[in-house]
Protein backbone atom coordinates (compact mmCIF):
# COMPACT_ATOMS: atom_id res chain seq x y z
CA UNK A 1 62.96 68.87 -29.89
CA UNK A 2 59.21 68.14 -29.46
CA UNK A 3 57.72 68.30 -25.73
CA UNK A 4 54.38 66.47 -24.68
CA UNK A 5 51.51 67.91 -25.97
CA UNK A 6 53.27 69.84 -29.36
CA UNK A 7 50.99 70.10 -32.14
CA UNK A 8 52.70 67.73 -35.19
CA UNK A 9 50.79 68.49 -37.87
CA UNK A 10 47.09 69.77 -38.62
CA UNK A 11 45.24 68.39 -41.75
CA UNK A 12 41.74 68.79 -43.27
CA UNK A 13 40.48 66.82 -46.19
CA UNK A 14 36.91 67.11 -48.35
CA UNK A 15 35.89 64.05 -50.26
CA UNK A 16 33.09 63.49 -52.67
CA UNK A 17 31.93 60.39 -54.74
CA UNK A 18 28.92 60.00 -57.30
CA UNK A 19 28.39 56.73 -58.81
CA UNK A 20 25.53 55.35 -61.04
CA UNK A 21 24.97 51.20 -61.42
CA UNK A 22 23.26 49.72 -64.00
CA UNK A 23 22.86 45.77 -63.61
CA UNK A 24 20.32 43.02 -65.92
CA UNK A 25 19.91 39.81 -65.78
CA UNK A 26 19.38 37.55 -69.08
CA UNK A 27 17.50 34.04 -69.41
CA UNK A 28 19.54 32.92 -72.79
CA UNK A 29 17.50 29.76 -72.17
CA UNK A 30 16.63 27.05 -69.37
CA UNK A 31 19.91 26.40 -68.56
CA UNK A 32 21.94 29.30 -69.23
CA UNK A 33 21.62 32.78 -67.46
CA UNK A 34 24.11 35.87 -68.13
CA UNK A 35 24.12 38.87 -65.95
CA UNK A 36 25.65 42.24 -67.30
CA UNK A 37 26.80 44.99 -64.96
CA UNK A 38 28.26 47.95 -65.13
CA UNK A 39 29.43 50.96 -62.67
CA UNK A 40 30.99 54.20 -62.90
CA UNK A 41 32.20 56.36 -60.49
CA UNK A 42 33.66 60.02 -59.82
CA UNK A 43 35.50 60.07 -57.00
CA UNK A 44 37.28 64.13 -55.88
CA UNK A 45 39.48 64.64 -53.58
CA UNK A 46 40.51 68.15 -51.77
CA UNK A 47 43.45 67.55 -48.90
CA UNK A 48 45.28 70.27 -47.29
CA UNK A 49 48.41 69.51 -44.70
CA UNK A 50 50.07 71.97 -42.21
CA UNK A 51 53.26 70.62 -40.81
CA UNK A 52 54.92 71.81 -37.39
CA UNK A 53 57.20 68.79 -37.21
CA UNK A 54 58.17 65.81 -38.76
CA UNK A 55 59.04 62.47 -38.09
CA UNK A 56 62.39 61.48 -40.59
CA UNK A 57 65.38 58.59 -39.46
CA UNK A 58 63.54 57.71 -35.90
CA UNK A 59 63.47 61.35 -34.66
CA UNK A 60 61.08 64.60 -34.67
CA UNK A 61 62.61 67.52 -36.44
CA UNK A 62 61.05 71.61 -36.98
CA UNK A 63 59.98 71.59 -40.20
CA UNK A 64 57.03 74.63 -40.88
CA UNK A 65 55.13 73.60 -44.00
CA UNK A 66 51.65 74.00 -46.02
CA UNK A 67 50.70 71.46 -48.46
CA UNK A 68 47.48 71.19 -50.91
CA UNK A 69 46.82 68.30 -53.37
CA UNK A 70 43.16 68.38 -55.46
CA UNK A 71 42.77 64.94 -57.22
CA UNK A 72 39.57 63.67 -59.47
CA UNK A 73 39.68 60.41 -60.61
CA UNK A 74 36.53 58.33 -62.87
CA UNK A 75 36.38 54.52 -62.35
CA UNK A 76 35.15 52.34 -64.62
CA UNK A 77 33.75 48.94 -63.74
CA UNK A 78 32.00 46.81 -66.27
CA UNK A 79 31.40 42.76 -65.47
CA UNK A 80 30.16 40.22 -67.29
CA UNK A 81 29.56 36.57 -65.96
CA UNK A 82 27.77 33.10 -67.31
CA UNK A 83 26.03 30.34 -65.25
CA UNK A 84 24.92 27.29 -67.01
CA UNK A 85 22.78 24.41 -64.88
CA UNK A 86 24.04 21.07 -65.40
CA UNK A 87 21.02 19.76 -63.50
CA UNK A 88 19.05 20.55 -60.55
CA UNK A 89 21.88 20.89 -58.24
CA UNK A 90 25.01 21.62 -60.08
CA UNK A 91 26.18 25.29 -61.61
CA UNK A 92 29.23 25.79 -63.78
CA UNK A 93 30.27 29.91 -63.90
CA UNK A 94 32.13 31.68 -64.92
CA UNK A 95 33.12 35.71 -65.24
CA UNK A 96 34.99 38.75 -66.34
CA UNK A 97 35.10 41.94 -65.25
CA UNK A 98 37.49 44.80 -65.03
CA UNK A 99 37.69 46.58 -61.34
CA UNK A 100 39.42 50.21 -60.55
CA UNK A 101 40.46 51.32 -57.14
CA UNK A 102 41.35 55.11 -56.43
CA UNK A 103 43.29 56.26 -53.73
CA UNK A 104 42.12 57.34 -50.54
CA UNK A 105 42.75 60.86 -48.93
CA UNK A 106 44.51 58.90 -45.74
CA UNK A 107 47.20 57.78 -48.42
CA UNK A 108 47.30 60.76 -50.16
CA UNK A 109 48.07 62.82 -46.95
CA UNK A 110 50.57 59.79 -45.56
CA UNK A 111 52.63 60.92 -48.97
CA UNK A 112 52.09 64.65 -48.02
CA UNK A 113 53.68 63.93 -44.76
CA UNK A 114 56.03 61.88 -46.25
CA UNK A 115 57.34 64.61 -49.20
CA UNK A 116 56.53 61.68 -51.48
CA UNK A 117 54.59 61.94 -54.81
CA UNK A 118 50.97 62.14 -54.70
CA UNK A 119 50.37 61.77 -58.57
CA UNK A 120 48.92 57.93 -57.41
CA UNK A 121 46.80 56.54 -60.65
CA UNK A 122 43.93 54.72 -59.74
CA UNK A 123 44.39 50.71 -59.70
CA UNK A 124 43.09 48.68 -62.64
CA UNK A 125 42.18 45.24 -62.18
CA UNK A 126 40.76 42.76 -64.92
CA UNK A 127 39.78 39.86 -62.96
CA UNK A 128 38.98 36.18 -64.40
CA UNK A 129 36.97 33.03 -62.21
CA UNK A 130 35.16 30.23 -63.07
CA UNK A 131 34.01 27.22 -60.75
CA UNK A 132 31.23 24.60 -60.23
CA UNK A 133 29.03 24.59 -56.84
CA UNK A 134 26.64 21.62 -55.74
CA UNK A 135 23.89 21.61 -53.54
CA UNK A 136 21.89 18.29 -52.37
CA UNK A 137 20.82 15.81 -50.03
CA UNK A 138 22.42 18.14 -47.13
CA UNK A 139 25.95 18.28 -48.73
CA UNK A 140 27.16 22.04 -50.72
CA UNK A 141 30.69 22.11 -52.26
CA UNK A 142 31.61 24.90 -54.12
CA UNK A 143 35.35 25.01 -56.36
CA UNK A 144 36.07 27.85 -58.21
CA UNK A 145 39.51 29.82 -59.37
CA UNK A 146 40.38 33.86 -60.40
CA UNK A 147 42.94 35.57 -61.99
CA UNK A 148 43.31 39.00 -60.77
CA UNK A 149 46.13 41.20 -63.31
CA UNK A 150 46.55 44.53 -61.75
CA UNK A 151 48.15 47.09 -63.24
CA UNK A 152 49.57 50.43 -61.02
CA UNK A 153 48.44 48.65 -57.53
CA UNK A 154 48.34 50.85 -54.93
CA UNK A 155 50.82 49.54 -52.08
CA UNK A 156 52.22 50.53 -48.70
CA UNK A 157 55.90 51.16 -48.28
CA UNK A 158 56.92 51.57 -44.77
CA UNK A 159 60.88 52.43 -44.47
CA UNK A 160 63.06 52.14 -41.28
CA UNK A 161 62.81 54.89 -39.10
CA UNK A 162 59.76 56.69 -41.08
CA UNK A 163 56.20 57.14 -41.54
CA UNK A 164 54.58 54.84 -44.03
CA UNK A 165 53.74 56.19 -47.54
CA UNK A 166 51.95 54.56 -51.03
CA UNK A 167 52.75 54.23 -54.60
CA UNK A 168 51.91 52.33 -57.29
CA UNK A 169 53.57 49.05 -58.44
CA UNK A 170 53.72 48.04 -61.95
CA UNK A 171 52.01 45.02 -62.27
CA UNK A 172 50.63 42.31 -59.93
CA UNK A 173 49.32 38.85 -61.07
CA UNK A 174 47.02 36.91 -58.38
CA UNK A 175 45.91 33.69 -59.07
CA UNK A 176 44.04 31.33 -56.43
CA UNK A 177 41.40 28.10 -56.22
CA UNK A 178 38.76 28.38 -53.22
CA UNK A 179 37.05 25.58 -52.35
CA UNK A 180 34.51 25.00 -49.62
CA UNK A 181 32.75 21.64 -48.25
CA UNK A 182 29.83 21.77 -45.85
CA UNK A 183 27.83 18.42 -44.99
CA UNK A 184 24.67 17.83 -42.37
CA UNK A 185 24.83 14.45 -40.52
CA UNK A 186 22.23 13.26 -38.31
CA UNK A 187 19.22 15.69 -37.96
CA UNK A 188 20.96 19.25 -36.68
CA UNK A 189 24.65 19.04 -36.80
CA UNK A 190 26.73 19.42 -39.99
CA UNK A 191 30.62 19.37 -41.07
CA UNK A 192 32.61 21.66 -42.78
CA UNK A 193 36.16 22.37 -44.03
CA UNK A 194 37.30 25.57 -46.32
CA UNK A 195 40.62 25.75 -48.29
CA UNK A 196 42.16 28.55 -50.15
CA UNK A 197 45.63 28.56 -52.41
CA UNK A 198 46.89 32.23 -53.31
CA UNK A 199 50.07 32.93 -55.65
CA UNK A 200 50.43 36.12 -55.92
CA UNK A 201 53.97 38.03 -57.29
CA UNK A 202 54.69 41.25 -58.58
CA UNK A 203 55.07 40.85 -62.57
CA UNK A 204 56.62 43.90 -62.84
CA UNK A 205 57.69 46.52 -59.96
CA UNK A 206 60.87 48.32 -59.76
CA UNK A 207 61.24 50.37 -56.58
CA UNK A 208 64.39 52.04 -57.81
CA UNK A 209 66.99 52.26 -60.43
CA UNK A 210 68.99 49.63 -58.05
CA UNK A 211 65.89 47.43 -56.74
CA UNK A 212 63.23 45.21 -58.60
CA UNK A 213 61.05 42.92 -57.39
CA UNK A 214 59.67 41.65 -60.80
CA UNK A 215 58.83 37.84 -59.91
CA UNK A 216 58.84 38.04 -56.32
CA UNK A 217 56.16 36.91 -54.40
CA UNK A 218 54.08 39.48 -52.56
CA UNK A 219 54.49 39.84 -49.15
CA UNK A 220 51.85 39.30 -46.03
CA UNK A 221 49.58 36.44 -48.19
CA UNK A 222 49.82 33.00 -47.09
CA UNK A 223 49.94 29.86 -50.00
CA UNK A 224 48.01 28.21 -48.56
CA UNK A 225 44.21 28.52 -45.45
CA UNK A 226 42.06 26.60 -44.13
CA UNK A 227 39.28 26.14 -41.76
CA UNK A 228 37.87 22.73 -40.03
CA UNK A 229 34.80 23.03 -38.43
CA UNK A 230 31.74 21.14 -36.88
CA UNK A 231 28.41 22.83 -35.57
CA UNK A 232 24.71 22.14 -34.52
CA UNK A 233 21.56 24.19 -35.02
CA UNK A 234 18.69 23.16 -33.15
CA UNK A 235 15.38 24.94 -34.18
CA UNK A 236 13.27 23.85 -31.72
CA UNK A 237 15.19 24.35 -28.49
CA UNK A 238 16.60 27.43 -30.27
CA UNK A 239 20.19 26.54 -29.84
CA UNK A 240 22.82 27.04 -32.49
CA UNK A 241 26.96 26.22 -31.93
CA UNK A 242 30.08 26.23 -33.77
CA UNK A 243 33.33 25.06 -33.23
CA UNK A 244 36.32 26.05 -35.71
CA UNK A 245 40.13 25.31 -35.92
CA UNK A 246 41.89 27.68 -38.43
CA UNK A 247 45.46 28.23 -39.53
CA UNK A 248 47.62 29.65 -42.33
CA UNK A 249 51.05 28.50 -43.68
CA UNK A 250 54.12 30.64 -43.65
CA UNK A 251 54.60 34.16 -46.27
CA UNK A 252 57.30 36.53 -46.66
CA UNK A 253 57.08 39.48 -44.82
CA UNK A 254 59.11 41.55 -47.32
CA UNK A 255 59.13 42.67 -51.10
CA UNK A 256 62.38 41.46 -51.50
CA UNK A 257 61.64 37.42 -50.12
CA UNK A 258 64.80 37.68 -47.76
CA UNK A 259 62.43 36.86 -44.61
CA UNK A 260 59.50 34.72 -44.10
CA UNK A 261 56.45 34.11 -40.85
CA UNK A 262 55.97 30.86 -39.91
CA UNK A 263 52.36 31.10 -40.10
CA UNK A 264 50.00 29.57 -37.39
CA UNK A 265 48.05 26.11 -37.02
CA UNK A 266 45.07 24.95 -35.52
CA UNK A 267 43.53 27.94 -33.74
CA UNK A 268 40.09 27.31 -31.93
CA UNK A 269 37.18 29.55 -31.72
CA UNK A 270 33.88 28.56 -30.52
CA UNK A 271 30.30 30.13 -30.20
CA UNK A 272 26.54 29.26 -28.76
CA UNK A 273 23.57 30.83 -29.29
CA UNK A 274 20.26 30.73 -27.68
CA UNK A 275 16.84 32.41 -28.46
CA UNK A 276 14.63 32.09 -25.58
CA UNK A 277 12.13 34.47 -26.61
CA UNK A 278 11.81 35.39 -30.55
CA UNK A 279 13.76 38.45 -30.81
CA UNK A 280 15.73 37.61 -27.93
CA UNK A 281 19.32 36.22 -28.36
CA UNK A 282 22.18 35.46 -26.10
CA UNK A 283 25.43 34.30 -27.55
CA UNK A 284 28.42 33.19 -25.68
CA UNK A 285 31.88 33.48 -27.99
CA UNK A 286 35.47 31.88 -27.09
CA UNK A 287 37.94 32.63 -29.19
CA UNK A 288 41.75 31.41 -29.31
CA UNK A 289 40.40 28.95 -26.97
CA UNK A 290 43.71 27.13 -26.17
CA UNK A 291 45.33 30.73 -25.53
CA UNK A 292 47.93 30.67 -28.54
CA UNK A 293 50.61 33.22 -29.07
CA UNK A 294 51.08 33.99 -32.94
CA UNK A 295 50.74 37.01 -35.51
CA UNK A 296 47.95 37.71 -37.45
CA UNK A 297 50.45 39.85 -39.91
CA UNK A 298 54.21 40.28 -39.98
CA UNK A 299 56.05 42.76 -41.72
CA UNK A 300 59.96 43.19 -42.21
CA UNK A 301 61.27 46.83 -42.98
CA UNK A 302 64.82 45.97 -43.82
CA UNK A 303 66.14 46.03 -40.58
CA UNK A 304 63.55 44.71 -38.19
CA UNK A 305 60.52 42.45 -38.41
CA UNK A 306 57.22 43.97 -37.11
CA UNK A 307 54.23 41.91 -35.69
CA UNK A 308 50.58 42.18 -34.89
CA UNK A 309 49.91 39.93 -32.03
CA UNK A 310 46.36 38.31 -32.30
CA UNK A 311 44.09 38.53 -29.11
CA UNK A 312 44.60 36.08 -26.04
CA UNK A 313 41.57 34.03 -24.87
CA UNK A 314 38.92 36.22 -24.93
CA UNK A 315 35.29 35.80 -23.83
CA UNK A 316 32.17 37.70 -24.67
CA UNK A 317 29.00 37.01 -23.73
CA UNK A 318 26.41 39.20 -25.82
CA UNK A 319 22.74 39.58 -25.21
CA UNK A 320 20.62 40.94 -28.65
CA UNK A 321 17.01 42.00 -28.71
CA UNK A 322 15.71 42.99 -31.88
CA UNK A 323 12.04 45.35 -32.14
């Protein structure tokens, strides 16, 4: 078996990316205003893995190895959106654009390790929103909704008693509404609250002959987030504050929906700032101010569930000059 201080593995891994952008903007008339982008990028990959020993069913075993994998991939990602003034202070958009995503050489040397495939396609996304934002009289609100279809999304599989690995599912379908409400009262101090609904399943993904997930929910993202908060910004004594309470409802923590996280409600964070001098700053932060215990992601493997603890109170007190 290993001892302290064995080598496990030794990797090296050359990347290079080139991409050109092209973007215009188009007056059609008063009201109505298109904007036309498109990207394109080459993105090579060169990853080489040695392997001394590897980690397989909770245990280290000798296993000498040399591994290569060269991978090119070209994204494409053209967008095309629409805003049209209803008056002075009211938009309607609305956009659609396709979106790639290649994989990384981390993943691709996670599979190396992992003696899993590394033939990953890049990610293609054609994503769909539209919404309405308002701005007068000191009140914003902004509503708007997407459509995200993905096909081959790159995901994380992380088995019992291994090393996590990536492949690509067959389809994804994401829909959610955002909406956002900000409002000053008095002279310096405003109101806020922020909402966001996410359904998001896996149209079609089978993981093996024996499993599919096709119309399951995806795991780790909540239905439903929010944020309440209240501040003041004081130009002339230079003082600024926020205070926020934040929480998400429960999500499944696996592909197959068999176990759920109860989510977490009404988290507090708080922050002052003060400028004494112009570029001078000192900011005092609280966050988790009533000290709460909860997860800010949960994961089940099949056998046991897996948590990330978010921070305890913590305070930080930061001073900023800027020359």
């Amino acid at each position: 078996g290993t001892t302290i201080g064995d080598l496990m593995s030794s990797s090296n891994s050359d990347n290079s990316l080139i991409g050109v952008y092209a973007k215009d903007d188009i007056l059609i008339n008063e009201k109505l205003k298109a904007d036309i982008s498109l990207r394109l990028d080459r993105v090579k990959f060169d990853v080489d893995n040695e392997t001394f020993w590897k980690y397989q069913s909770d245990k280290y075993t000798s296993d000498i190895g040399y591994d290569r994998v060269e991978q090119t991939n070209t994204l494409i990602t053209p967008r095309l959106g629409l805003t049209y003034a209803l008056n002075n202070s009211t938009n309607i958009f609305a956009s659609i654009g396709q979106g790639q995503q290649s994989v990384t050489d981390s993943q691709l040397l996670a599979n190396m390790k992992n003696d899993k495939s590394t033939d990953i396609k890049p990610a293609k996304a054609m994503n769909y929103d539209t919404g309405i934002r308002h701005a007068s009289d000191g009140l914003i609100v902004s509503l708007s909704a997407y459509n995200t279809i993905t096909t081959d999304e790159i995901i994380e599989i992380k088995p019992s008693g291994s090393i996590k690995y990536y492949e690509n599912a067959g389809e994804t379908n994401k829909f959610g509404v955002d909406l956002g409400v900000k409002k000053s009262i008095f002279e310096n101090y405003y109101v806020g609250a922020n909402y966001s609904y996410s359904h998001y399943k896996y149209e079609k993904y089978s993981y093996d002959a024996s499993t599919d997930y096709s119309g399951n929910t995806m795991e780790g993202i909540p239905t439903h987030k929010y944020a309440l908060y209240t501040g003041f910004s004081n130009p002339n004594k230079m003082l600024r504050g926020k205070l926020e309470l934040v929480g998400v409802s429960s999500y499944y923590t696996d592909r197959a929906n068999t176990h759920k996280y109860e989510g977490y409600d009404m988290v507090a964070n708080a922050t002052i700032g003060w400028e004494p001098k112009p570029d001078h700053t000192l900011t005092f932060d609280v966050n988790n101010i009533f000290d709460k215990r909860y997860a800010t992601n949960a994961t089940f493997d099949g056998t046991n569930t897996f948590y990330e603890l978010a921070s305890p109170r913590a305070i930080l007190v930061s001073y900023k000059y800027q020359f």
